[in-house]
N, C-alpha and C. Protein backbone atom coordinates (compact mmCIF):
# COMPACT_ATOMS: atom_id res chain seq x y z
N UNK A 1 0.84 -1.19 0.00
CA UNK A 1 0.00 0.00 0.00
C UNK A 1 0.88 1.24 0.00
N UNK A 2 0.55 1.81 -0.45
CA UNK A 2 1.02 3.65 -1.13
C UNK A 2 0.44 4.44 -0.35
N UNK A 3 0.38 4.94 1.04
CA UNK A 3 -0.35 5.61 1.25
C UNK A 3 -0.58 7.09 0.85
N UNK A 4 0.69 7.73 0.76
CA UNK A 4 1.09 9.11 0.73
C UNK A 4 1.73 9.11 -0.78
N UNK A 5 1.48 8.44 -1.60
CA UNK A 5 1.67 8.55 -2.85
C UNK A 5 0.84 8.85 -3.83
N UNK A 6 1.34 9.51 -5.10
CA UNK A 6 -0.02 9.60 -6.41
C UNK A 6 0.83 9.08 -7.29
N UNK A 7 0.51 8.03 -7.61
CA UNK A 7 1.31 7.31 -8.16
C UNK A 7 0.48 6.08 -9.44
N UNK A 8 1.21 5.53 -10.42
CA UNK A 8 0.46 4.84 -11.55
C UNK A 8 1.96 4.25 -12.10
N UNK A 9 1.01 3.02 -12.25
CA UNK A 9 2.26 2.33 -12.99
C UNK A 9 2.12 2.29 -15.06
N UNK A 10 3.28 2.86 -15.57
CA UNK A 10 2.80 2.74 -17.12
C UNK A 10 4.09 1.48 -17.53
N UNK A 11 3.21 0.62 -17.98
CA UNK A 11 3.83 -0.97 -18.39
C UNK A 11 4.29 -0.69 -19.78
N UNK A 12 5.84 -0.50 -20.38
CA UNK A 12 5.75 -0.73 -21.60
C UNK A 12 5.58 -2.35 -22.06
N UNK A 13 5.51 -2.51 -23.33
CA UNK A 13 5.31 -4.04 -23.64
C UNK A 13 6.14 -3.97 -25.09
N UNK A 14 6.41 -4.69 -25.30
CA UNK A 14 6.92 -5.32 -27.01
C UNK A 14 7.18 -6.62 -26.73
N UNK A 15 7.55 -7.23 -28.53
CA UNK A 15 7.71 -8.42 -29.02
C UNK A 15 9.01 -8.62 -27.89
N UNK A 16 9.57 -9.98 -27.45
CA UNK A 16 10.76 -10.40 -26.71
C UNK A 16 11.74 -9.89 -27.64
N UNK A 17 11.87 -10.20 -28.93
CA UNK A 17 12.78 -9.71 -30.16
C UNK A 17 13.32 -8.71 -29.75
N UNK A 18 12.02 -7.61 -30.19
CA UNK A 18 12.16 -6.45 -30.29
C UNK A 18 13.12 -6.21 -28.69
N UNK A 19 12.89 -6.58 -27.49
CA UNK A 19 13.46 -6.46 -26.14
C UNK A 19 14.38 -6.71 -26.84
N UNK A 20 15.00 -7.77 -26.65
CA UNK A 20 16.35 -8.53 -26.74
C UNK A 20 17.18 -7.36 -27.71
N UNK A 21 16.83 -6.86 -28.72
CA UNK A 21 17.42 -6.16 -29.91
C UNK A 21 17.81 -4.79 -29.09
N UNK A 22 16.26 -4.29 -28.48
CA UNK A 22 16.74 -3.16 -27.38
C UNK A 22 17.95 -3.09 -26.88
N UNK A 23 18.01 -4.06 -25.39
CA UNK A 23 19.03 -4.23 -24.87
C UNK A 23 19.93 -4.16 -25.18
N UNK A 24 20.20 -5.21 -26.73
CA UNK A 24 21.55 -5.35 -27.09
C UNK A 24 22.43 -3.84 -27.52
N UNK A 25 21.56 -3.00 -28.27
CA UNK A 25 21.69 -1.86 -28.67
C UNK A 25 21.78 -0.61 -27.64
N UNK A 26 21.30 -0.88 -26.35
CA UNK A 26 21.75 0.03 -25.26
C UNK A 26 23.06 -0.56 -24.87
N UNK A 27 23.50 -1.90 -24.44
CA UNK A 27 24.48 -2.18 -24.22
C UNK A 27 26.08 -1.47 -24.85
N UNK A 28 26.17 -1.48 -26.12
CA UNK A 28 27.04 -0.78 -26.41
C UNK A 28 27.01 0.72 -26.34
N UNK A 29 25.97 1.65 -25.94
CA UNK A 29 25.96 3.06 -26.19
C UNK A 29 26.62 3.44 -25.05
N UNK A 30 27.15 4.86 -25.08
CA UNK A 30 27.41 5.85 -24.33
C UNK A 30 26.30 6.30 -22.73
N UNK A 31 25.71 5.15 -22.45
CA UNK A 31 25.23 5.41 -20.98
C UNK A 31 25.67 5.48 -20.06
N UNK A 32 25.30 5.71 -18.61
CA UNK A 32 25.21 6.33 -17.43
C UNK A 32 25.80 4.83 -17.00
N UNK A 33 26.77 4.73 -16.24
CA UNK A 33 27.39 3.49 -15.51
C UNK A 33 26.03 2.58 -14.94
N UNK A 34 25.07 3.08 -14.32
CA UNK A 34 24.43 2.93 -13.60
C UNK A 34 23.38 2.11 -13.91
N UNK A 35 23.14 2.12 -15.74
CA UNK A 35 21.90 1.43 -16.47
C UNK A 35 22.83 -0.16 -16.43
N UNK A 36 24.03 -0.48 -16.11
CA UNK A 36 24.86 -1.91 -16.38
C UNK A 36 24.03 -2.63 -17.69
N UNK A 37 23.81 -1.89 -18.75
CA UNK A 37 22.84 -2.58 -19.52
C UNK A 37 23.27 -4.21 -20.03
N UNK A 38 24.95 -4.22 -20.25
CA UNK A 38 25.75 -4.96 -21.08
C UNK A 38 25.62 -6.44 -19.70
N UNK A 39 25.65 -5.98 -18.28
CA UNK A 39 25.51 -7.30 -17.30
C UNK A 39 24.36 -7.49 -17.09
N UNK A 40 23.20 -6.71 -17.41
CA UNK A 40 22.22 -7.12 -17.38
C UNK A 40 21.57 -8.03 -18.81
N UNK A 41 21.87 -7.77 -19.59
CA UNK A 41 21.77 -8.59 -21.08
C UNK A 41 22.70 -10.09 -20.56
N UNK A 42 24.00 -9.83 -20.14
CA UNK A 42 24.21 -11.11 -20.05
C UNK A 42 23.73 -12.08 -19.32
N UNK A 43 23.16 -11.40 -17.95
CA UNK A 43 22.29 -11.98 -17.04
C UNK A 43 21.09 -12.70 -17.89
N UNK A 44 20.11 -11.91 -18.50
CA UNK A 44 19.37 -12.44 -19.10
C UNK A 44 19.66 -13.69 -20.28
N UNK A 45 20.61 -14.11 -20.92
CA UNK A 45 21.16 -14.98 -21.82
C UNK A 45 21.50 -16.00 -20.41
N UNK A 46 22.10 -15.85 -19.76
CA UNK A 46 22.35 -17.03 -18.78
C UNK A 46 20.88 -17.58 -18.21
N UNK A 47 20.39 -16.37 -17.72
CA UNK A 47 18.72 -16.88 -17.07
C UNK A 47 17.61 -16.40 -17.89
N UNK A 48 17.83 -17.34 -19.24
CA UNK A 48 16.69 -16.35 -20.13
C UNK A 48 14.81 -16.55 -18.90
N UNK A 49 14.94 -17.30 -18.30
CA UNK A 49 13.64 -17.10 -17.55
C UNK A 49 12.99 -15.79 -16.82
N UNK A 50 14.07 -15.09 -16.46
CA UNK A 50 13.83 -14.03 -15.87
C UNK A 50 13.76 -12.57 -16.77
N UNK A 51 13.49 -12.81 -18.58
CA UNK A 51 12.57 -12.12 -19.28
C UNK A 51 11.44 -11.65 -18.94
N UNK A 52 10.71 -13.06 -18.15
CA UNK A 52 9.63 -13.06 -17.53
C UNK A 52 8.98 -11.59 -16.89
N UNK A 53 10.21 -11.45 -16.11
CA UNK A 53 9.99 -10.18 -15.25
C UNK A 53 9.52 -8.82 -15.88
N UNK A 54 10.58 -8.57 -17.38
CA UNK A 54 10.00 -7.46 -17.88
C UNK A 54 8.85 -7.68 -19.13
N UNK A 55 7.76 -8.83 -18.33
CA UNK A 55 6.79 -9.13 -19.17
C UNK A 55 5.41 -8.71 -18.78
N UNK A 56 5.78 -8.14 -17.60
CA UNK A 56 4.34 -7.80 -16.51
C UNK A 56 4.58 -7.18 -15.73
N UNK A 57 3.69 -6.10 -15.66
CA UNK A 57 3.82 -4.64 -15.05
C UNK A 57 4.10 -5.25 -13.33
N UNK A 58 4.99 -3.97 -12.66
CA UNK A 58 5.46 -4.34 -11.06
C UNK A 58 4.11 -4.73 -10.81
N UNK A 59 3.70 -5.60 -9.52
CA UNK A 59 2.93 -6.20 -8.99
C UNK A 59 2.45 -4.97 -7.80
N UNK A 60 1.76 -3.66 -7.64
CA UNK A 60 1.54 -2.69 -6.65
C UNK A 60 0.22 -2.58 -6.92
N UNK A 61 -0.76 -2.14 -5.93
CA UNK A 61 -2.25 -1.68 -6.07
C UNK A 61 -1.57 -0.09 -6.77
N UNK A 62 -1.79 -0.26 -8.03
CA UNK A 62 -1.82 0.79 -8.54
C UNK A 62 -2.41 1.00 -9.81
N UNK A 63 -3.03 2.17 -9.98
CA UNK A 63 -3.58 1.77 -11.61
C UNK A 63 -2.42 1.46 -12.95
N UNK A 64 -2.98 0.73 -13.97
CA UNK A 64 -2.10 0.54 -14.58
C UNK A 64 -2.50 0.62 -15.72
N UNK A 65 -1.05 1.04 -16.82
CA UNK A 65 -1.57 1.05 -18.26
C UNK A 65 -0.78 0.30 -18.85
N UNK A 66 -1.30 -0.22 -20.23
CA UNK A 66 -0.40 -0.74 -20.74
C UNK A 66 0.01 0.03 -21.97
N UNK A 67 1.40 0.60 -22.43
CA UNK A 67 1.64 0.36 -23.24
C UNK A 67 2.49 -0.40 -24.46
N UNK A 68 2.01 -0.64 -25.53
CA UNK A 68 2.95 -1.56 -26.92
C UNK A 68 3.79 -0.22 -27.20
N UNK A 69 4.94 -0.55 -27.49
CA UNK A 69 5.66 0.13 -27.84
C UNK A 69 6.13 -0.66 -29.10
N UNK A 70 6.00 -1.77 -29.54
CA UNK A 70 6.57 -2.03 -31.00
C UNK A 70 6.76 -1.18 -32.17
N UNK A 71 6.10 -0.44 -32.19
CA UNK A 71 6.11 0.26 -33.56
C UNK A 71 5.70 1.64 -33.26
N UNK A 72 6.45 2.90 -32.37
CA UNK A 72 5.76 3.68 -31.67
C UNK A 72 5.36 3.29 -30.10
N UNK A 73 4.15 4.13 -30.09
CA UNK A 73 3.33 3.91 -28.55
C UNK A 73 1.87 3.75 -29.36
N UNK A 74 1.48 3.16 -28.75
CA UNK A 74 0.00 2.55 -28.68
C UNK A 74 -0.16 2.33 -26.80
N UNK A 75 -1.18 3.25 -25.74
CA UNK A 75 -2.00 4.18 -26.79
C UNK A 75 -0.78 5.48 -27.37
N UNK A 76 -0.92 6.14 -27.54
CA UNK A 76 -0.40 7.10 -27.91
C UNK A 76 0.13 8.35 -26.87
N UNK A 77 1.14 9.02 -27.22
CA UNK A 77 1.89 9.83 -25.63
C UNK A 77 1.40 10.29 -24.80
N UNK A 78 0.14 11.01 -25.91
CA UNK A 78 -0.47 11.92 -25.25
C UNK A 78 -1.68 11.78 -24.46
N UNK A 79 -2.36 10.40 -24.78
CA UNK A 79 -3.24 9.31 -23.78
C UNK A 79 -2.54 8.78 -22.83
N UNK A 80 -0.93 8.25 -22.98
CA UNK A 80 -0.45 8.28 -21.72
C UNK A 80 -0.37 9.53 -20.94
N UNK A 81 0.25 10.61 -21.29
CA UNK A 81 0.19 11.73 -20.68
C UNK A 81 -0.91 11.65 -19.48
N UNK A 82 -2.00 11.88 -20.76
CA UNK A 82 -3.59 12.48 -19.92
C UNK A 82 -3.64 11.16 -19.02
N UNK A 83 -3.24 9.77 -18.63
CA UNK A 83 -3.65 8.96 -17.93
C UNK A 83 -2.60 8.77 -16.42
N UNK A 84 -1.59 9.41 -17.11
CA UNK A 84 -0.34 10.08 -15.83
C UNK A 84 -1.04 11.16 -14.95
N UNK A 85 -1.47 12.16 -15.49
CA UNK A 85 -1.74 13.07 -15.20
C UNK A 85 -2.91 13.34 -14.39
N UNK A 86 -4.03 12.27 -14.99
CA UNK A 86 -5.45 11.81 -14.09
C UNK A 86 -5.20 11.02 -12.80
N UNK A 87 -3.66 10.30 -12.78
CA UNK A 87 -3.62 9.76 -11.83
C UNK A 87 -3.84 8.42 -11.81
N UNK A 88 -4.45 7.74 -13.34
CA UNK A 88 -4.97 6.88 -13.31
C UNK A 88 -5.90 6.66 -13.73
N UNK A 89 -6.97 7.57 -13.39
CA UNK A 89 -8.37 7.86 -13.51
C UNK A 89 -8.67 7.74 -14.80
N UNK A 90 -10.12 6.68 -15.57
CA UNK A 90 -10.07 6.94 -16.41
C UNK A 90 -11.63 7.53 -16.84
């Protein structure tokens, strides 16, 4: 429970591919020490099970959205926006 929070969870989603391709492609960039993208990719190749995890939004009483991000955003930014911004509320 959240008590003192306003808070919403927004779930991105895509194909595993499309993940996996992600990752691999943050791994080599110019990021922040802090994203470990390159030990976290390898993590995942050793325990491909724990994909799992970024397959379903955190587990919190909170409202939730989903979005596909495959090709863009679906819904769209600015429906996420307005659904950030409501709090949830739809």
């Amino acid at each position: 429970m959240l008590p003192v929070a306003d808070a919403v969870v927004v779930h991105c989603q895509t194909l595993r591919e499309t993940s996996h391709a992600r990752f691999r492609a943050r791994a080599g960039a110019d990021r922040h020490p802090a994203h470990r993208d390159a030990e976290l990719l390898q993590d995942l190749r050793d325990n491909p099970s724990r994909w799992a995890h970024f397959e379903r939004p955190v587990a919190l009483d909170l409202p939730v959205l989903i979005v596909d991000t495959e090709h863009g955003y679906r819904p769209e930014q600015e429906d996420i926006l307005n659904f950030v911004r409501r709090r949830g509320q739809r």
